[in-house]
PDB file of N, CA and C in Angstrom:
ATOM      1  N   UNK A   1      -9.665  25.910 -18.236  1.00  0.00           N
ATOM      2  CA  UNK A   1      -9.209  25.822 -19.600  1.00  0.00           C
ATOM      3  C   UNK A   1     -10.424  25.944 -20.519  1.00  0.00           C
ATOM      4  N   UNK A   2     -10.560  26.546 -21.468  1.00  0.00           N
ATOM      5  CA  UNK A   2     -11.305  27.172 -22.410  1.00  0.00           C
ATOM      6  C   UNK A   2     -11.643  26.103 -23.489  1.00  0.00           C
ATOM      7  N   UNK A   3     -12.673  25.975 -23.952  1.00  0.00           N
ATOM      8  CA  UNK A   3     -13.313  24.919 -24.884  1.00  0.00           C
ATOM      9  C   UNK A   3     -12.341  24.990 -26.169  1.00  0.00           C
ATOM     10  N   UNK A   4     -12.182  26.303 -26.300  1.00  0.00           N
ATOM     11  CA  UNK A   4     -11.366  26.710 -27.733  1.00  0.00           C
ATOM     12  C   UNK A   4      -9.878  25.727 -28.113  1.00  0.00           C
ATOM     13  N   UNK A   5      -9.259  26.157 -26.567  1.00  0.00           N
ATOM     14  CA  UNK A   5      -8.073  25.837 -26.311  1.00  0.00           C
ATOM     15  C   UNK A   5      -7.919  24.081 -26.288  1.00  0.00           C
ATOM     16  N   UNK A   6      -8.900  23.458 -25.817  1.00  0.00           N
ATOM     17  CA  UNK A   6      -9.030  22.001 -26.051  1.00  0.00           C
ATOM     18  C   UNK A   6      -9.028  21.585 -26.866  1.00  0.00           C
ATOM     19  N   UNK A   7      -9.708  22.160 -28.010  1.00  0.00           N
ATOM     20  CA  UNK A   7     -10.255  21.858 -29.311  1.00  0.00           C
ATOM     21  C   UNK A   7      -8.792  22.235 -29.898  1.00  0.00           C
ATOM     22  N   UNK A   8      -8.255  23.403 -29.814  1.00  0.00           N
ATOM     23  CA  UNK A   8      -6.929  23.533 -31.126  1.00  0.00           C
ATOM     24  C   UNK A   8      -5.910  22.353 -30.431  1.00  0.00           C
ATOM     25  N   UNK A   9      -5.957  22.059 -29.367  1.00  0.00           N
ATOM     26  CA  UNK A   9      -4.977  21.034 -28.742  1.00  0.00           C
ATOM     27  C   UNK A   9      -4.967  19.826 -29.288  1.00  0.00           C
ATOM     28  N   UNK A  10      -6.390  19.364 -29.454  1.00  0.00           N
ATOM     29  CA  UNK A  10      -7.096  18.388 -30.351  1.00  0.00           C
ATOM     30  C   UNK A  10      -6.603  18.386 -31.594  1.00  0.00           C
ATOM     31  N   UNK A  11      -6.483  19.369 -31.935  1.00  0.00           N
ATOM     32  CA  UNK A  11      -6.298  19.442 -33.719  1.00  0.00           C
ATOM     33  C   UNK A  11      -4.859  19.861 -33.596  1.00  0.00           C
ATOM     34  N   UNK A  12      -4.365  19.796 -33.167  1.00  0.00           N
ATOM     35  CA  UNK A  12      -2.774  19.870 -33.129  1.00  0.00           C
ATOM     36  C   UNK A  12      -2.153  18.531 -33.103  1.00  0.00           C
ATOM     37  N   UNK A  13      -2.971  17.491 -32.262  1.00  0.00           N
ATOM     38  CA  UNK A  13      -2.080  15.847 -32.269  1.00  0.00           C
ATOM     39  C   UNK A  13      -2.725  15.494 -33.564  1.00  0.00           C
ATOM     40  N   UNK A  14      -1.143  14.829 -34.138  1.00  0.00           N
ATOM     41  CA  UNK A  14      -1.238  14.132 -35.610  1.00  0.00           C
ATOM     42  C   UNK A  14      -0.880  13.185 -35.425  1.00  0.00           C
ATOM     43  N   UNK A  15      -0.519  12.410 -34.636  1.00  0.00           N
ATOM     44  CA  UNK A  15      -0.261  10.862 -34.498  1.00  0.00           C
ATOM     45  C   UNK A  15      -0.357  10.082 -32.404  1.00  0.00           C
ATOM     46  N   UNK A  16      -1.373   9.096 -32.662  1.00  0.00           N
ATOM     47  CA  UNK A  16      -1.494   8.819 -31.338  1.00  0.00           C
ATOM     48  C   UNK A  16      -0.032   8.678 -30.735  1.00  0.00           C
ATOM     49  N   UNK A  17       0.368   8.636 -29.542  1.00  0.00           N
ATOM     50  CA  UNK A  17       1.758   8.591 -28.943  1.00  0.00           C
ATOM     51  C   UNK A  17       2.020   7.027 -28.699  1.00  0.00           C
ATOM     52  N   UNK A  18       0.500   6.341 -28.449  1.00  0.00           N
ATOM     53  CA  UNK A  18       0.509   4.925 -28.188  1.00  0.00           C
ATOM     54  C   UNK A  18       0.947   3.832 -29.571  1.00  0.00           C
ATOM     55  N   UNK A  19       0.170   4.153 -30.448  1.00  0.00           N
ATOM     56  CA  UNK A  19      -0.082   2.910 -31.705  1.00  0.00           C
ATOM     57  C   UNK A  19       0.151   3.975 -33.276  1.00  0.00           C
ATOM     58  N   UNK A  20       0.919   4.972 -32.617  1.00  0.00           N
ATOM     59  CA  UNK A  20       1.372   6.115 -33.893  1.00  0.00           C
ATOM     60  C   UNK A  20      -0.247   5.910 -35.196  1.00  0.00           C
ATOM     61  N   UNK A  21      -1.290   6.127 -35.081  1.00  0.00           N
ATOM     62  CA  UNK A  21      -1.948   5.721 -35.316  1.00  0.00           C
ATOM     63  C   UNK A  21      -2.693   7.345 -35.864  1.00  0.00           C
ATOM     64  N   UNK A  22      -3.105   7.774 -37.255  1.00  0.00           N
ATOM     65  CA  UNK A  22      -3.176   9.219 -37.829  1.00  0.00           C
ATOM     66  C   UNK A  22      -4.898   9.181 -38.055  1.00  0.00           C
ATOM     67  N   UNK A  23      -5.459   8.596 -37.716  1.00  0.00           N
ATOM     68  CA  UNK A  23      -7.457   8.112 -37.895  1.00  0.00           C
ATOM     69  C   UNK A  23      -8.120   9.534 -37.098  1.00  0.00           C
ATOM     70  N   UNK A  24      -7.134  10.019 -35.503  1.00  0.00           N
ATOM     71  CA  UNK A  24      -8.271  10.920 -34.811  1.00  0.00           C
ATOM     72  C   UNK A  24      -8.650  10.621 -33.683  1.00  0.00           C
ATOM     73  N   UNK A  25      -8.651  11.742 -33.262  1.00  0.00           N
ATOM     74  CA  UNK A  25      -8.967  11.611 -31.589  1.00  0.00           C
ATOM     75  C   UNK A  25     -10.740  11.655 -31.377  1.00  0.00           C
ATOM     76  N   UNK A  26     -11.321  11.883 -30.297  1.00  0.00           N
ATOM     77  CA  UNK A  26     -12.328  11.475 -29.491  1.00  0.00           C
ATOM     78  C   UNK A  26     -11.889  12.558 -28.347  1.00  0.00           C
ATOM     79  N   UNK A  27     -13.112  13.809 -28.450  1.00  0.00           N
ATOM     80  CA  UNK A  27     -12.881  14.708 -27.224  1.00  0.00           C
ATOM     81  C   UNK A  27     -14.232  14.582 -26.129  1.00  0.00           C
ATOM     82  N   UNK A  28     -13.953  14.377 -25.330  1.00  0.00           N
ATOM     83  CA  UNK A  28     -14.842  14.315 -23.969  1.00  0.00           C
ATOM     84  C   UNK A  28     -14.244  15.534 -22.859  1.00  0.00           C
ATOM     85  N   UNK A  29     -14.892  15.599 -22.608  1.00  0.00           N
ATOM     86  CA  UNK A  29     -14.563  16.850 -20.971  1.00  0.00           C
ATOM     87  C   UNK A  29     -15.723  16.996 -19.617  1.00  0.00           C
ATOM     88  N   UNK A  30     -15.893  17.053 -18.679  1.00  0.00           N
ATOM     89  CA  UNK A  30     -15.987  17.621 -17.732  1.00  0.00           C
ATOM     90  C   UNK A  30     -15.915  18.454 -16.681  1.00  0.00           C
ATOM     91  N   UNK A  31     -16.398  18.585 -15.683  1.00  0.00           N
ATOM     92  CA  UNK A  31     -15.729  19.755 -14.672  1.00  0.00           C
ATOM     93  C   UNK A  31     -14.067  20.234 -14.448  1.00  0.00           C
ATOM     94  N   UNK A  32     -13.872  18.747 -14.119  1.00  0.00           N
ATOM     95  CA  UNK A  32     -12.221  18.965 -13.935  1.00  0.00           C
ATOM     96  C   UNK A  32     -11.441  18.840 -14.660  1.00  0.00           C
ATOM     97  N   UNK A  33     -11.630  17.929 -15.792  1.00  0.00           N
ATOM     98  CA  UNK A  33     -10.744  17.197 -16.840  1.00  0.00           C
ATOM     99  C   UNK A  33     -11.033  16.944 -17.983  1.00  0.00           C
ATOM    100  N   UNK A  34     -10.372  17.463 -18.773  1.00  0.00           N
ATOM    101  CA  UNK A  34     -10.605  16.999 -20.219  1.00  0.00           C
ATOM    102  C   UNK A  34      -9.725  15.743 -21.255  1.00  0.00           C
ATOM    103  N   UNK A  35     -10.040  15.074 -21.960  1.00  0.00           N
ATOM    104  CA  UNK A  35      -9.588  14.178 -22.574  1.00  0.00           C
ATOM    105  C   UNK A  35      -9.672  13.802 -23.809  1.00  0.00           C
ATOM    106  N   UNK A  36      -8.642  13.156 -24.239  1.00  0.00           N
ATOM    107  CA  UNK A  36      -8.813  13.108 -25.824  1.00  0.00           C
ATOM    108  C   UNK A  36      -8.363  11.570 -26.114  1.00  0.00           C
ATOM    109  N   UNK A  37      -9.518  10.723 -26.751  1.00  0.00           N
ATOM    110  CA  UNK A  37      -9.240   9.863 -27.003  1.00  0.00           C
ATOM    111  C   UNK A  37      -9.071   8.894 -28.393  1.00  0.00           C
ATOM    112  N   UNK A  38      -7.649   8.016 -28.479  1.00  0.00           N
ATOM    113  CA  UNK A  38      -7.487   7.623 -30.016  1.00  0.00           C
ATOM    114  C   UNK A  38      -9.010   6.597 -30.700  1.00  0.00           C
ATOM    115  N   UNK A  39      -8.797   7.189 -31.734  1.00  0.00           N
ATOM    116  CA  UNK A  39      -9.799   6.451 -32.677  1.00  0.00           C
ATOM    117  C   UNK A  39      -9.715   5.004 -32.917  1.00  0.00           C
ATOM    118  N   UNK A  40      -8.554   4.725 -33.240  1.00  0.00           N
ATOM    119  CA  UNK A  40      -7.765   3.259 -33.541  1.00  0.00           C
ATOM    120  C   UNK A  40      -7.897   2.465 -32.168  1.00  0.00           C
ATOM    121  N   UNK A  41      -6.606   2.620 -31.253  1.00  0.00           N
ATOM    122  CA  UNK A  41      -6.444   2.078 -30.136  1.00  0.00           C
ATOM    123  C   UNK A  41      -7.140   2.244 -28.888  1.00  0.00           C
ATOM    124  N   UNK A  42      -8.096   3.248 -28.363  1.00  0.00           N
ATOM    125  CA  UNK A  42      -8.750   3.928 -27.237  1.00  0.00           C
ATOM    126  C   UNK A  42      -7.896   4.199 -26.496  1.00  0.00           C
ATOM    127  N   UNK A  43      -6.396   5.108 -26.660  1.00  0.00           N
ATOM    128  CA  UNK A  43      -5.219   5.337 -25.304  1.00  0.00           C
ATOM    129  C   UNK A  43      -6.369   6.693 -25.112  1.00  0.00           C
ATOM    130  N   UNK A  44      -6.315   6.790 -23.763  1.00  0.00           N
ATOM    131  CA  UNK A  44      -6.525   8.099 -23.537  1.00  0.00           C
ATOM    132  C   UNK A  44      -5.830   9.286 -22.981  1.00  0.00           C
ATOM    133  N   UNK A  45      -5.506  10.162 -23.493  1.00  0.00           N
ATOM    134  CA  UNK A  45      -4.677  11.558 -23.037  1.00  0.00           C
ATOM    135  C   UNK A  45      -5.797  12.650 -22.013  1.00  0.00           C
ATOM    136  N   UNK A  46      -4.966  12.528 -21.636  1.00  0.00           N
ATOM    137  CA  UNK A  46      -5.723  13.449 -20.249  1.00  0.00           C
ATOM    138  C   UNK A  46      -4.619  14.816 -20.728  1.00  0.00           C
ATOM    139  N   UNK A  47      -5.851  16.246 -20.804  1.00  0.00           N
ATOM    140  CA  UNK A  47      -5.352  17.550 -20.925  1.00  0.00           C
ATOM    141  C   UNK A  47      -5.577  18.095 -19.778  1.00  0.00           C
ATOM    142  N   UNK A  48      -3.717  18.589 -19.713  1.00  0.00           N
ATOM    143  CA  UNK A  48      -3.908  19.579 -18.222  1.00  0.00           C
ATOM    144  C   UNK A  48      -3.107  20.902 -18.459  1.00  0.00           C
ATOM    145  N   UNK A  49      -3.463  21.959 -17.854  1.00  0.00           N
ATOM    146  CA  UNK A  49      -2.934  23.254 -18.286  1.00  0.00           C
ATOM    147  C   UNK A  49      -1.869  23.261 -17.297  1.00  0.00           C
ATOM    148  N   UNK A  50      -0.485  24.031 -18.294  1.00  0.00           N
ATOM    149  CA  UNK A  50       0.715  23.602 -16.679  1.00  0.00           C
ATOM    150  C   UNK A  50       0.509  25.507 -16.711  1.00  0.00           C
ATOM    151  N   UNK A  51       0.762  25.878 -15.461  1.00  0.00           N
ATOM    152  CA  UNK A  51       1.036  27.354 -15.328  1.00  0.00           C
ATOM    153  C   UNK A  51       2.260  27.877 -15.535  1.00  0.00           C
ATOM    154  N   UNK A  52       2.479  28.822 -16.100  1.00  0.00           N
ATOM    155  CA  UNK A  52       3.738  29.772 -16.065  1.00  0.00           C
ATOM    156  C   UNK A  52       4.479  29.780 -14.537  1.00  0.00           C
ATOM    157  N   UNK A  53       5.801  29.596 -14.954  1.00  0.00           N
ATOM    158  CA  UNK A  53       6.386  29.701 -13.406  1.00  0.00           C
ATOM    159  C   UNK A  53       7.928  30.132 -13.787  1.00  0.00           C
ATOM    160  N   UNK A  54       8.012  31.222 -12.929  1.00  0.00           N
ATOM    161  CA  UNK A  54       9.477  31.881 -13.377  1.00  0.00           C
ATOM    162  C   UNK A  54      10.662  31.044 -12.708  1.00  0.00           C
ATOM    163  N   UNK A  55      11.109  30.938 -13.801  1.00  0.00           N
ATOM    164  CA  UNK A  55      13.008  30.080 -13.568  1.00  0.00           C
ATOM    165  C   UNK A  55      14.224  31.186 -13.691  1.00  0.00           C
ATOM    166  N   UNK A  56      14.613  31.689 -13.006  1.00  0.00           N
ATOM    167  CA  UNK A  56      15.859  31.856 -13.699  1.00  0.00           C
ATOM    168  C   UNK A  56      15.666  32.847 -14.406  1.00  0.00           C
ATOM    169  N   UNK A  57      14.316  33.864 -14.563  1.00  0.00           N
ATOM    170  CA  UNK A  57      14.274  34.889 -15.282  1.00  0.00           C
ATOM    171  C   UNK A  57      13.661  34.945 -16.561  1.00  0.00           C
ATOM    172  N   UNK A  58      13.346  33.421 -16.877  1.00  0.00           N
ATOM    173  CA  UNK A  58      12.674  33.301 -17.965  1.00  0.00           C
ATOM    174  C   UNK A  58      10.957  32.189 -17.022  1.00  0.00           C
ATOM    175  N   UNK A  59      10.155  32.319 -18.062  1.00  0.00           N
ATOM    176  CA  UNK A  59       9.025  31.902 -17.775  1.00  0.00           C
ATOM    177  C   UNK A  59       9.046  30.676 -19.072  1.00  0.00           C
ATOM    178  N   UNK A  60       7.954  29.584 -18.674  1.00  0.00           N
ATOM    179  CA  UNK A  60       7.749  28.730 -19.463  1.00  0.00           C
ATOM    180  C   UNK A  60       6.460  28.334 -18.997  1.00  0.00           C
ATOM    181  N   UNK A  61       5.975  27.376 -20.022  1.00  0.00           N
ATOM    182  CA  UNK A  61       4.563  27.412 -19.762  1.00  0.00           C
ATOM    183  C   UNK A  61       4.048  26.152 -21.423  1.00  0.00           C
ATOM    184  N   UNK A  62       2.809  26.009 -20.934  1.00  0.00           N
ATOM    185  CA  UNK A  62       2.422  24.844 -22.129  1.00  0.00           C
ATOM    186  C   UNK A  62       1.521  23.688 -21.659  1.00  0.00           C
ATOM    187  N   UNK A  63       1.003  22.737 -22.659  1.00  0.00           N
ATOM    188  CA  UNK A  63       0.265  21.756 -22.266  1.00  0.00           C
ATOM    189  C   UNK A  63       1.282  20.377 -21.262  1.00  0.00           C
ATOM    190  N   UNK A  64       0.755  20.137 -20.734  1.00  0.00           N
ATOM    191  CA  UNK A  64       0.898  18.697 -20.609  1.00  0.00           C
ATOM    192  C   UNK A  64       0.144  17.179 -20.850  1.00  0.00           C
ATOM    193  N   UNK A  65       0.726  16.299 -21.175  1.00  0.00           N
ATOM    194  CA  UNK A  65      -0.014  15.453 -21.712  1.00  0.00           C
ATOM    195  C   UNK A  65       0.295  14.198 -20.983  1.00  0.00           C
ATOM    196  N   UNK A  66      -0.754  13.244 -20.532  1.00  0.00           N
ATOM    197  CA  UNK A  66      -0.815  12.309 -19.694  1.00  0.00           C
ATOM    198  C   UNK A  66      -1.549  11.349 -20.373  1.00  0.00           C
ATOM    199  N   UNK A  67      -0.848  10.004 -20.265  1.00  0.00           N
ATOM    200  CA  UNK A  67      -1.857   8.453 -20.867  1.00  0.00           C
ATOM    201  C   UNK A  67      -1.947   8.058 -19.919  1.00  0.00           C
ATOM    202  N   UNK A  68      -3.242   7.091 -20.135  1.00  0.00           N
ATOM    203  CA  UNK A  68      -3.961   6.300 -19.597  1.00  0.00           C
ATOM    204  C   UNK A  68      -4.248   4.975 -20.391  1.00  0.00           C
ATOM    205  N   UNK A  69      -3.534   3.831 -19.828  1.00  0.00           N
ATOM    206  CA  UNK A  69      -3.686   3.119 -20.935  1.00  0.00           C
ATOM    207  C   UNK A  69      -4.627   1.658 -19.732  1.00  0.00           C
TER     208      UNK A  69
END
């Protein structure tokens, strides 16, 4: 996953999911995993890329988002 793509992911959440909380995330990353963490509360969201996978003739595809609390 691409630095770019982390970053607009980043700037796409407008409210923590934990403490609805609008202050701002905290981006960290590494080899395997990247993460974004709240300003207010410290929940952390773990970013993972889901792959395209055909259903039925249609494809879908998108982030997924994981806490860590």
């Amino acid at each position: 996953m691409a630095l770019e793509e982390i970053e607009a992911y980043r700037r796409s959440l407008r409210t923590c999911p934990k403490c609805s909380s609008s202050e701002g995330f905290w981006l960290a990353s590494n080899r395997e995993r990247s993460y974004v963490q709240c300003k207010h509360c410290g929940a952390i969201l773990e970013i993972c890329e889901v792959f395209p996978q055909a259903e039925k003739g249609r494809i879908s595809g998108g982030f997924l988002r994981k806490l860590k609390f």
